[in-house]
Protein backbone atom coordinates (compact mmCIF):
# COMPACT_ATOMS: atom_id res chain seq x y z
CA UNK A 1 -71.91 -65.41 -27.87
CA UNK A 2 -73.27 -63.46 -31.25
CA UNK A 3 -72.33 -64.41 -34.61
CA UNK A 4 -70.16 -60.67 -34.51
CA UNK A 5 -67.86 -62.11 -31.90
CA UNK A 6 -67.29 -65.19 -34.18
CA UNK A 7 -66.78 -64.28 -37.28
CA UNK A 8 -64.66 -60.65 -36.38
CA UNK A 9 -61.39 -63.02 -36.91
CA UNK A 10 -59.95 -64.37 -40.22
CA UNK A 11 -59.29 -67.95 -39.41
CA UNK A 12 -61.03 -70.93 -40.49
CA UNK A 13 -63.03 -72.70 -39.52
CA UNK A 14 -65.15 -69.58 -39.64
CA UNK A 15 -67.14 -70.48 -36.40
CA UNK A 16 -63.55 -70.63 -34.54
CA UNK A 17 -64.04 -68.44 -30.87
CA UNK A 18 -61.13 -66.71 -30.56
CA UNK A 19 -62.79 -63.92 -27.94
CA UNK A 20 -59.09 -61.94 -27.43
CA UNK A 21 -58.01 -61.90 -30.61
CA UNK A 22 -57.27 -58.19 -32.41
CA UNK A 23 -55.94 -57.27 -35.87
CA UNK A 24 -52.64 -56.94 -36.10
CA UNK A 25 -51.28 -53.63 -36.41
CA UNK A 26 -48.17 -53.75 -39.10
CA UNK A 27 -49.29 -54.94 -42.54
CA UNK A 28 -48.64 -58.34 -44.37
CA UNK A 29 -46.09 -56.74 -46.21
CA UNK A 30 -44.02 -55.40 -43.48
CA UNK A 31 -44.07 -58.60 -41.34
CA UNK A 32 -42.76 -60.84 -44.51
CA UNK A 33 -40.62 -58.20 -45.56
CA UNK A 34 -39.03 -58.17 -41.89
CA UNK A 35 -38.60 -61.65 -41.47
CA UNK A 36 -37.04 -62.60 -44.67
CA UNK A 37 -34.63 -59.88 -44.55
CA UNK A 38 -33.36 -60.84 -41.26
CA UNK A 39 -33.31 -64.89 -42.80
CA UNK A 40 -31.02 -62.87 -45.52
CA UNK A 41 -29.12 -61.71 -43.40
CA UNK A 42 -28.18 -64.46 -41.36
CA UNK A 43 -28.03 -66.21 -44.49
CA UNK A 44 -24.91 -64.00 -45.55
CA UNK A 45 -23.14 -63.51 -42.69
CA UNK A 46 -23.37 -67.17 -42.24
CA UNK A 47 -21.84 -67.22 -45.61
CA UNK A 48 -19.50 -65.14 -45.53
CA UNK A 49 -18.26 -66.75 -42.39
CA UNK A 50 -18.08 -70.02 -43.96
CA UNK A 51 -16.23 -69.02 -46.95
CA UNK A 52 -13.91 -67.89 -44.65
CA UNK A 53 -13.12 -70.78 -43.00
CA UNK A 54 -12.54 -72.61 -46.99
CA UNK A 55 -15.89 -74.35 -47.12
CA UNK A 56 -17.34 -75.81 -50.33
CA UNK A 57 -20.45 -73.84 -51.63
CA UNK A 58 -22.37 -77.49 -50.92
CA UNK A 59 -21.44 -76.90 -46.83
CA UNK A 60 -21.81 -72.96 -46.94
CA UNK A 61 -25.39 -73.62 -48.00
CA UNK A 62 -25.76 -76.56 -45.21
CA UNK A 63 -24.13 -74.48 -42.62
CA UNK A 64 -26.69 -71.39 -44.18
CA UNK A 65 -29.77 -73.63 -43.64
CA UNK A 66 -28.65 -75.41 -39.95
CA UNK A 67 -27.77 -71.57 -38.82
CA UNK A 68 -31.45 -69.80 -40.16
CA UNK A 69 -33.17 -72.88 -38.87
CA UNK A 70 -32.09 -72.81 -35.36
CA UNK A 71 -32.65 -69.29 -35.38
CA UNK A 72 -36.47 -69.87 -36.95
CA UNK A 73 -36.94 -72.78 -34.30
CA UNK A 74 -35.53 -71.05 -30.94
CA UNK A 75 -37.01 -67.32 -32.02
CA UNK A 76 -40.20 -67.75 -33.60
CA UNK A 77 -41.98 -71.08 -32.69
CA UNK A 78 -40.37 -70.97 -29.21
CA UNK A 79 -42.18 -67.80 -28.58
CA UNK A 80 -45.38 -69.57 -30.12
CA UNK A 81 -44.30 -72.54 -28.04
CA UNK A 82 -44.38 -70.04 -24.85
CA UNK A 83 -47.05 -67.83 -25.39
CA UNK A 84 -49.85 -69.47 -27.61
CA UNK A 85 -52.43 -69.10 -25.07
CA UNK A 86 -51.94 -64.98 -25.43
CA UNK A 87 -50.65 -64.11 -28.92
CA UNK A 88 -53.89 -63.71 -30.54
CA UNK A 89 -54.67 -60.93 -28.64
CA UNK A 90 -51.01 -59.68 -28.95
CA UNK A 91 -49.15 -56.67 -31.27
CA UNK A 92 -45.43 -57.54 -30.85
CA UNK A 93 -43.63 -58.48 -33.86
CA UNK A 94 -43.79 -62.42 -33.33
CA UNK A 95 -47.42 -62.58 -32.27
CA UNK A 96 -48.35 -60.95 -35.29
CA UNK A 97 -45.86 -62.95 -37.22
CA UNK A 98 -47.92 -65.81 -35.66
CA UNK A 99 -50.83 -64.46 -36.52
CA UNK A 100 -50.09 -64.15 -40.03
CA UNK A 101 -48.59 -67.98 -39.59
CA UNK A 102 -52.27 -69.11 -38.22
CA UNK A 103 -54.09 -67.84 -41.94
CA UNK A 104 -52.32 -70.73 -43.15
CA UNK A 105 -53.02 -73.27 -40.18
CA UNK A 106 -55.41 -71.71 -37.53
CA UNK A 107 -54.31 -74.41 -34.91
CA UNK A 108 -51.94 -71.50 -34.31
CA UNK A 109 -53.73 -69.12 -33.34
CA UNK A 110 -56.07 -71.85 -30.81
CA UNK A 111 -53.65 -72.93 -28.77
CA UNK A 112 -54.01 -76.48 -30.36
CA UNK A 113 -52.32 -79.30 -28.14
CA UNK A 114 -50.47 -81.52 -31.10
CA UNK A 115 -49.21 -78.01 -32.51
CA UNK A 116 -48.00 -76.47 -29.07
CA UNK A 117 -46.21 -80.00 -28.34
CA UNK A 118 -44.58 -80.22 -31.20
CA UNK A 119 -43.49 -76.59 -31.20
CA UNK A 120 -42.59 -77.10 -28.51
CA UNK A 121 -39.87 -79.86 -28.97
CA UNK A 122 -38.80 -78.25 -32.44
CA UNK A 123 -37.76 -75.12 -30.10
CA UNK A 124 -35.97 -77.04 -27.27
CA UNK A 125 -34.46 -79.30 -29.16
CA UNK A 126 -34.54 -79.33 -32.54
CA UNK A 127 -33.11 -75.33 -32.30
CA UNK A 128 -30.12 -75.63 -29.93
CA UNK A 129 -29.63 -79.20 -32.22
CA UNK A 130 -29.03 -76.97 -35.66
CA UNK A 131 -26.70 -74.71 -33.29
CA UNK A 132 -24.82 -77.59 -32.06
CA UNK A 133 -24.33 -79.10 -35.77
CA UNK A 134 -23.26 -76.06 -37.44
CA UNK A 135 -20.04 -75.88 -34.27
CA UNK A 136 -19.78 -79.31 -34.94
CA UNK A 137 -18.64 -78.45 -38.52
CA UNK A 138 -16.75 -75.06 -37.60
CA UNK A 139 -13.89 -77.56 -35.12
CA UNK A 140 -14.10 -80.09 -38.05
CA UNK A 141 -16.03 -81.74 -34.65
CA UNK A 142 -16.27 -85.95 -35.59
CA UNK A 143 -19.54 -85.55 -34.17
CA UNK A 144 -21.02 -83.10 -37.37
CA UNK A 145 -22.55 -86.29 -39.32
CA UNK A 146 -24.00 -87.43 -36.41
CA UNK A 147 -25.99 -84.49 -35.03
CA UNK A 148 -26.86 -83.43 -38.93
CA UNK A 149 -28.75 -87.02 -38.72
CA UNK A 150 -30.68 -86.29 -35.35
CA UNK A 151 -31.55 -82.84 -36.18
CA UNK A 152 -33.05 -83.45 -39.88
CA UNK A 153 -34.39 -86.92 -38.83
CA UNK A 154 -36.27 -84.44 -35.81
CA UNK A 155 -37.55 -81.76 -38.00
CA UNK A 156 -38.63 -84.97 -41.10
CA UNK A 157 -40.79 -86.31 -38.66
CA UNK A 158 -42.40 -82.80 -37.09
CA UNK A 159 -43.21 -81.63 -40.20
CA UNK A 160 -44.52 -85.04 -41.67
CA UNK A 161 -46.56 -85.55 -38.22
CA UNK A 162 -47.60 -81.85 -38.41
CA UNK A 163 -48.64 -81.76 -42.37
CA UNK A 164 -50.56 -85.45 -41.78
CA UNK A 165 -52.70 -84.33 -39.07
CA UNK A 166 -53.93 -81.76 -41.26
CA UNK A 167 -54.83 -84.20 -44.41
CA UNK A 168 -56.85 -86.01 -41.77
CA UNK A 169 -58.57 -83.08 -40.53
CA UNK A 170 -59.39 -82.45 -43.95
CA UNK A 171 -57.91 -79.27 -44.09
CA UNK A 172 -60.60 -77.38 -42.01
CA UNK A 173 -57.72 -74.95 -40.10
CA UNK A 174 -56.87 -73.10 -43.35
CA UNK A 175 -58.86 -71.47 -46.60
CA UNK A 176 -58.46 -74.39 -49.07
CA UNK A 177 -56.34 -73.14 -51.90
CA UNK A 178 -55.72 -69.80 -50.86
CA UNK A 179 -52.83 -68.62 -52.87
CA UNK A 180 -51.05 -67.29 -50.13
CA UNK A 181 -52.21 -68.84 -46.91
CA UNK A 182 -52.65 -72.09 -48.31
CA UNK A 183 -50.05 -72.58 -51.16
CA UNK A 184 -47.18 -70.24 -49.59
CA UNK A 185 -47.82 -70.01 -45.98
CA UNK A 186 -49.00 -74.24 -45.87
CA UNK A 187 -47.41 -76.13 -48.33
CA UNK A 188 -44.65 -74.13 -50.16
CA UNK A 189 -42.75 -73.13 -46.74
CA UNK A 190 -43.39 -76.44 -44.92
CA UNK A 191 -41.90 -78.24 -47.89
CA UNK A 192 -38.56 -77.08 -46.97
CA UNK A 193 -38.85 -79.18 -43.59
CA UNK A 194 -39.78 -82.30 -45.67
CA UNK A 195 -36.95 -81.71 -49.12
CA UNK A 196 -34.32 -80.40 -47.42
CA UNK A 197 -34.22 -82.80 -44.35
CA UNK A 198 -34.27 -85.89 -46.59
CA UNK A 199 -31.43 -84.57 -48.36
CA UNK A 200 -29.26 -83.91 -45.25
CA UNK A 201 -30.45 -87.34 -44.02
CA UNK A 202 -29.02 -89.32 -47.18
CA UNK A 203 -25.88 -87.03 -47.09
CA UNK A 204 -25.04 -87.88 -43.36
CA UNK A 205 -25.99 -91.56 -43.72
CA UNK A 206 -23.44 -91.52 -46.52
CA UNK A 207 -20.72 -90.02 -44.76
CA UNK A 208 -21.17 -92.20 -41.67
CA UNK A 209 -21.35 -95.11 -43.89
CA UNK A 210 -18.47 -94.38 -46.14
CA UNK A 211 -16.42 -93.47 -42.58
CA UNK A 212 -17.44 -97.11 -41.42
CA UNK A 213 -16.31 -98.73 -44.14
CA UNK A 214 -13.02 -97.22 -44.02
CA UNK A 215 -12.57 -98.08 -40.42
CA UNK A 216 -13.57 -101.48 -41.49
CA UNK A 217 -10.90 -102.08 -44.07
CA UNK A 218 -8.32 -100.98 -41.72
CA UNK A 219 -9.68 -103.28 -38.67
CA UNK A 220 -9.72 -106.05 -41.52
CA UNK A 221 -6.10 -104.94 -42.89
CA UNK A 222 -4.38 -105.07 -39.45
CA UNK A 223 -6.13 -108.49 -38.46
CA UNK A 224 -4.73 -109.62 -41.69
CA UNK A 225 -1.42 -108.66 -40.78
CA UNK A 226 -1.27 -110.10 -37.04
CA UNK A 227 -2.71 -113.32 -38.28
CA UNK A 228 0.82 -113.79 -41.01
């Protein structure tokens, strides 16, 4: 294979052979510009909904991020998660979407097996998960603490697995420093899967703790009151 058919993609490392893959066809600023509009506008229907139904601004936002994650982890990496071994050489809107993704991380782009499995999981479950919790919280479900936990404990560990694998590869999949496709694309956006998770985590431990110590004090108060 000649050095033409190598190096005729943008993804690093630049001996990567990636013999289907074409340009995409819609520029950079079209694809963002697409996909965060729709994430605003689930965004404010979500919150609009929410407000609604009399929820703080604190659970309008958590309702906001449970409702544009699912939709992030069933649409977009569960068409990765279904068609990695073809989307290089695709034009749709998510391949090149995922093409764009792989300048930050190539292991998109190669069909890499940690990537694809944990894609993977993060679109079964971890999407259908944010779906469930955000229900949960529209019928006031006792169940909402509970599934916030699972869901943000799942996507903590994904990304930490997922941005860990990386460090140890030395960061070979991506142009080191890149402004865009290593700050943004990288770190800036997988950040959100490490900050806001922990947050949700420590909220829904709270909750579940303060709930148990209330059932607690009432088990203790009525044992107190058999006992006289």
């Amino acid at each position: 294979m000649g050095a033409d058919s190598i190096l005729k993609h943008p993804y690093f490392p630049r001996d990567l052979s990636i013999p289907h893959y074409k340009p995409n066809k819609v520029s950079i600023q079209e694809l963002l510009g697409i996909f965060f509009s729709l994430v605003l506008i689930v965004f404010i229907i979500t919150w609009i909904y929410s407000t609604k139904k009399k929820f703080s601004v604190g659970y309008r936002l958590l309702l906001c991020w449970f409702t544009i994650c699912g939709f992030i982890h069933t649409i977009l990496e569960g068409y990765f998660a279904f068609n990695n071994s073809t989307l290089a050489g695709g034009s749709s809107y998510l391949a090149e979407m995922c093409k764009v993704c792989g300048k930050g991380d190539s292991r998109y782009i190669t069909s890499d097996t940690f990537t694809v499995c944990m894609e993977g999981i993060t679109a079964v479950i971890d999407g259908p998960l944010c779906f469930l919790t955000v229900a949960a919280y529209l019928t006031n479900s006792p169940y909402r603490y509970v599934l916030q936990l699972i869901v943000s404990l799942c996507q903590l560990y994904g990304d930490t697995l997922y941005l860990l694998t990386e460090v140890k590869d030395n960061f070979i999949h991506s142009e080191l420093y890149h402004p865009l496709h290593f700050w943004f694309y990288f770190l800036f956006l997988n950040s959100f899967w490490i900050i806001v998770p922990l947050i949700m985590i420590c909220h829904a431990v709270s909750k579940i703790i303060t709930s148990q110590c209330t059932s607690d004090s009432r088990h203790n108060n009525r044992n107190q009151k058999k006992s006289r």
